[in-house]
Protein backbone atom coordinates (compact mmCIF):
# COMPACT_ATOMS: atom_id res chain seq x y z
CA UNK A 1 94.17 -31.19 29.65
CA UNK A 2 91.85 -32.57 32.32
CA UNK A 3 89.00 -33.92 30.80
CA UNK A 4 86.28 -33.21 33.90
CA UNK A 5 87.12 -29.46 33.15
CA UNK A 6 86.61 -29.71 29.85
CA UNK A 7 83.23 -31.37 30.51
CA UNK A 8 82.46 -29.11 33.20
CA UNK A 9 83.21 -25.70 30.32
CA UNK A 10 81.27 -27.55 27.62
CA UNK A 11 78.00 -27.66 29.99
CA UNK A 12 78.61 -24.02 30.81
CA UNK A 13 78.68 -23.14 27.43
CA UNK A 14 75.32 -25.11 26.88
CA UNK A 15 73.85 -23.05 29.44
CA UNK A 16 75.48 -19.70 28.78
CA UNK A 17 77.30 -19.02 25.27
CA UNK A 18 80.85 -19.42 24.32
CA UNK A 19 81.27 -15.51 24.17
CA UNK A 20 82.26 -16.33 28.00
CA UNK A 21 84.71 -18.55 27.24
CA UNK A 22 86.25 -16.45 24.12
CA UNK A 23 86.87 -13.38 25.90
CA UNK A 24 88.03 -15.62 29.06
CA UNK A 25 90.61 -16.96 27.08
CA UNK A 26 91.33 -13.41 25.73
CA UNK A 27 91.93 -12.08 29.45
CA UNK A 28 94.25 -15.23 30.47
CA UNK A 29 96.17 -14.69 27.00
CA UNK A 30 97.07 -11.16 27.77
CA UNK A 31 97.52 -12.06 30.96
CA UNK A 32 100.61 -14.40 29.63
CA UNK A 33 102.32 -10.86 28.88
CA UNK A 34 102.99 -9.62 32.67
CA UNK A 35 107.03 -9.88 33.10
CA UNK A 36 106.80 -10.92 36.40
CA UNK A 37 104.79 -14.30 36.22
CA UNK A 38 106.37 -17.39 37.22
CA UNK A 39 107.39 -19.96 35.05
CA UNK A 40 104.35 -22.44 37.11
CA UNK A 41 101.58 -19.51 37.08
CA UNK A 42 102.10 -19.78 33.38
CA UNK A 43 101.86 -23.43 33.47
CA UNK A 44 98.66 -23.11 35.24
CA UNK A 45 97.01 -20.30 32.95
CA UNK A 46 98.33 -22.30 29.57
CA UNK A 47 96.45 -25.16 31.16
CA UNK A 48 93.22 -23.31 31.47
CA UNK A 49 93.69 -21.91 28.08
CA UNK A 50 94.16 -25.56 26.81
CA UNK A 51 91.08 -26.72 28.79
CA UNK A 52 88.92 -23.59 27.75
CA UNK A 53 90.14 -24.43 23.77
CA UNK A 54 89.11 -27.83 24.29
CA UNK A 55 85.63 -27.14 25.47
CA UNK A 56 84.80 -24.81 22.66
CA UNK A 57 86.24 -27.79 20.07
CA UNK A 58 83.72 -30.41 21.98
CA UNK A 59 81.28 -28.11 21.93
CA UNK A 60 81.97 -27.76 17.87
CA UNK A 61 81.36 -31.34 17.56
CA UNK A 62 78.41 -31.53 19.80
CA UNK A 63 76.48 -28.69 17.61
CA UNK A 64 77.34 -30.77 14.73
CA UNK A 65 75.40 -33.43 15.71
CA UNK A 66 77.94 -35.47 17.94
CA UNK A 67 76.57 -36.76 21.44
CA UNK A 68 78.92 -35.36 24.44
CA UNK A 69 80.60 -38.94 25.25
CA UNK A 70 81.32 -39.41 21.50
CA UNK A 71 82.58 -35.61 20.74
CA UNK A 72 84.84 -35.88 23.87
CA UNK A 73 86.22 -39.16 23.60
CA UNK A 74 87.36 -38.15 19.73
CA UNK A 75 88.92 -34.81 20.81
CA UNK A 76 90.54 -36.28 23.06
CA UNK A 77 91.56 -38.97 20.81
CA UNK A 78 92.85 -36.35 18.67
CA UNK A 79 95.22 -34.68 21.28
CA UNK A 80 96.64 -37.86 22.65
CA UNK A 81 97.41 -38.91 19.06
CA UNK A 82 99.52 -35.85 18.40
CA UNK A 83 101.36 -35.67 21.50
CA UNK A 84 102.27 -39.45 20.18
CA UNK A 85 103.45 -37.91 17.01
C-alpha cells in the first residue's frame, strides 16, 4: 500500500463520493478474471485494489470523527501490525 495514494483517493472521495471508488474496485476485480494477465499486471491491479480499500477504510474513520493524519496513521498501523502477525 502506498500511503500518498491512499491520501490522494481519500481527498477524491471528499470531493466526489465513494460510489467512484466502489464500482472502480468492482471493474479492476473482474478485471482479475481475464486468463491472459500476467502474473505483475495482477500485482499492479491487487495493489490498486489494496490502495482503493484503504481509502474507503480512512475515509470510515474520518466520517467518524477522526482527523485525516490520525485516521491514516491508525490504518496504517493496523496493516503493518498484521503483516507482523
Amino acid at each position: 500500500m502506498k500511503l500518498p495514494v491512499i491520501k490522494h483517493l481519500t481527498q477524491f472521495i471528499e470531493q466526489n463520493d465513494q460510489d467512484y471508488i466502489i464500482e472502480a474496485i468492482e471493474v479492476l476485480e473482474n478485471l482479475t478474471e481475464v486468463p491472459s494477465l500476467k502474473d505483475e499486471e495482477l500485482d499492479v491491479i491487487g495493489e490498486l485494489i489494496s490502495n482503493m480499500y484503504g481509502a474507503l477504510e480512512v475515509q470510515k474513520m474520518i466520517k467518524e470523527g477522526a482527523t485525516q493524519k490520525d485516521a491514516v496513521n491508525s490504518f496504517m498501523k493496523r496493516v503493518l501490525g498484521s503483516i507482523d502477525k
